[in-house]
Protein backbone atom coordinates (compact mmCIF):
# COMPACT_ATOMS: atom_id res chain seq x y z
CA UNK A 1 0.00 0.00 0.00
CA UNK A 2 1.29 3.66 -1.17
CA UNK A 3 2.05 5.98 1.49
CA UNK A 4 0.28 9.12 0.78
CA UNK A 5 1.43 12.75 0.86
CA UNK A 6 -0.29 13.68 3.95
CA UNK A 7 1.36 10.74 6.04
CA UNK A 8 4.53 12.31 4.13
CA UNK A 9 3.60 16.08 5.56
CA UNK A 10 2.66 14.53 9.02
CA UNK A 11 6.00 12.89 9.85
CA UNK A 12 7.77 15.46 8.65
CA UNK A 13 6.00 18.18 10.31
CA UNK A 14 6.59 15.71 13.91
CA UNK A 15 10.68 16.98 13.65
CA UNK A 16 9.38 20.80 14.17
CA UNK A 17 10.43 24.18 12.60
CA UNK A 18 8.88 22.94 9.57
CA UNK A 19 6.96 25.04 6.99
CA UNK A 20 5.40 24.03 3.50
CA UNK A 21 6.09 26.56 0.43
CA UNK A 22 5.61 26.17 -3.51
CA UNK A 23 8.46 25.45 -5.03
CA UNK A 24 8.10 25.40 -9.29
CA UNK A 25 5.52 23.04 -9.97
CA UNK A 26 6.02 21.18 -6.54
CA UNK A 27 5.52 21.60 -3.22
CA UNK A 28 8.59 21.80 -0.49
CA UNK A 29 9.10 21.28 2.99
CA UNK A 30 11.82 23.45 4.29
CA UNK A 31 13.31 23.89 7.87
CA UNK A 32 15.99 25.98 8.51
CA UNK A 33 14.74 28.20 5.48
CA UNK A 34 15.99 25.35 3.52
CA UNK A 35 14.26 23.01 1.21
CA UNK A 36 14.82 19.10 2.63
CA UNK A 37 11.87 17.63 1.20
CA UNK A 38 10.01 18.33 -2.60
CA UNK A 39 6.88 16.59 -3.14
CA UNK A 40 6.26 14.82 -6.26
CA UNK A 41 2.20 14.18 -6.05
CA UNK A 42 1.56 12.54 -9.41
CA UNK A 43 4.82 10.03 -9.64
CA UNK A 44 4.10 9.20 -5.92
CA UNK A 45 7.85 10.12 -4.73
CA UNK A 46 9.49 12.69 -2.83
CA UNK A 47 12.76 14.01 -3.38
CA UNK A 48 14.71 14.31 0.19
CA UNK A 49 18.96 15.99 0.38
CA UNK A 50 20.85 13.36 1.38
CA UNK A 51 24.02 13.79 1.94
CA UNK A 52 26.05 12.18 -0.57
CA UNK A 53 27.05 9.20 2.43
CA UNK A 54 23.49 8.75 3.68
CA UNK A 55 22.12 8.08 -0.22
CA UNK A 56 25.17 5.35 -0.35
CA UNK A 57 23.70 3.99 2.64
CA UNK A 58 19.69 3.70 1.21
CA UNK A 59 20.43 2.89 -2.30
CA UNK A 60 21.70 -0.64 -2.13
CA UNK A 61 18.65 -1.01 0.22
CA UNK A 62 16.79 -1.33 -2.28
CA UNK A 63 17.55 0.78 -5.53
CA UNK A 64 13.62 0.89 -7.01
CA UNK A 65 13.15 2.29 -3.99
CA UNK A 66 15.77 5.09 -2.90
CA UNK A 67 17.45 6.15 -5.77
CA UNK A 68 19.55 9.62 -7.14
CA UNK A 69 17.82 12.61 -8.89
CA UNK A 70 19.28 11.87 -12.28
CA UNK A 71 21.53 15.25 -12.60
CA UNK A 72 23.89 16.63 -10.72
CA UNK A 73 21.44 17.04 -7.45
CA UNK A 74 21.73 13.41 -7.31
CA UNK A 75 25.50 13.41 -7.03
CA UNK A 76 25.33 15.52 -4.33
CA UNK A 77 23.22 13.46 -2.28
CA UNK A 78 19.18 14.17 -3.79
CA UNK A 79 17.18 11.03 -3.39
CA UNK A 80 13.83 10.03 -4.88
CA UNK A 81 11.60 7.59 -2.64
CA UNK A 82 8.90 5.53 -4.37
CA UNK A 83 6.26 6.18 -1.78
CA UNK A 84 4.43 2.58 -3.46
CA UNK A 85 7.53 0.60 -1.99
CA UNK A 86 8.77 2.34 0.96
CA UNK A 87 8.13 0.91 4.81
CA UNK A 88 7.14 3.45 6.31
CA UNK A 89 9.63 3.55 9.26
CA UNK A 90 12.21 4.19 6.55
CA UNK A 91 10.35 6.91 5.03
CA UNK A 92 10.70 8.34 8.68
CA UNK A 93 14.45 7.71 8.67
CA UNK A 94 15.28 9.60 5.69
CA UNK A 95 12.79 12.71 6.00
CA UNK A 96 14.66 12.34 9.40
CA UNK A 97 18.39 12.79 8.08
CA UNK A 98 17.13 15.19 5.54
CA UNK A 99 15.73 17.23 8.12
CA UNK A 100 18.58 17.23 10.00
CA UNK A 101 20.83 18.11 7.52
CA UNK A 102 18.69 21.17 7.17
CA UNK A 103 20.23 22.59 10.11
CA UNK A 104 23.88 21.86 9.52
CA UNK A 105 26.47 24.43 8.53
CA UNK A 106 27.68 24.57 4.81
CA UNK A 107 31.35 23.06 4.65
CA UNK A 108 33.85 26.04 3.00
């Protein structure tokens, strides 16, 4: 069974400091002022930053599941999720870590 958007917004939402904007044709969760999350409605996925070590860590998981953003998001750690596929308590692991990440300083 697909895990809908709303079960998407409501553990994400659960972490705190978390606001929901427009973002192109999508919409994004950001925290932080920074976009962690984009929701991809009609594809049933959501894009979450990764960094590039956490994606290495979901991927072989299961690739039809967590894979890159096919450009050069994806190198840096951008993730799809197939929302059909995903357990739920590792859709709350990764919005987790993406979250997270929102809040950690840029490297120079």
């Amino acid at each position: 069974m697909a895990i809908d958007m709303d079960t998407v917004r409501q553990i994400a939402f659960s972490f705190g400091d978390v606001e929901e904007t427009d973002h192109f044709h999508l919409r994004a969760l950001k925290a932080n002022k920074k976009i962690f999350t984009t929701l991809w409605q009609q594809e049933q996925r959501i894009m979450v930053k990764l960094s590039p070590t956490d994606q290495s860590l979901f991927h072989p998981y299961d690739p039809t599941i967590f894979f890159p953003v096919p450009n050069k998001w994806g190198l840096q750690g951008c993730t799809f999720v197939d929302l059909t596929k995903v357990r739920k308590d590792m859709l709350r692991d990764v919005i987790f870590l993406a979250h997270e990440r929102a809040f950690l300083k840029k490297e120079k």
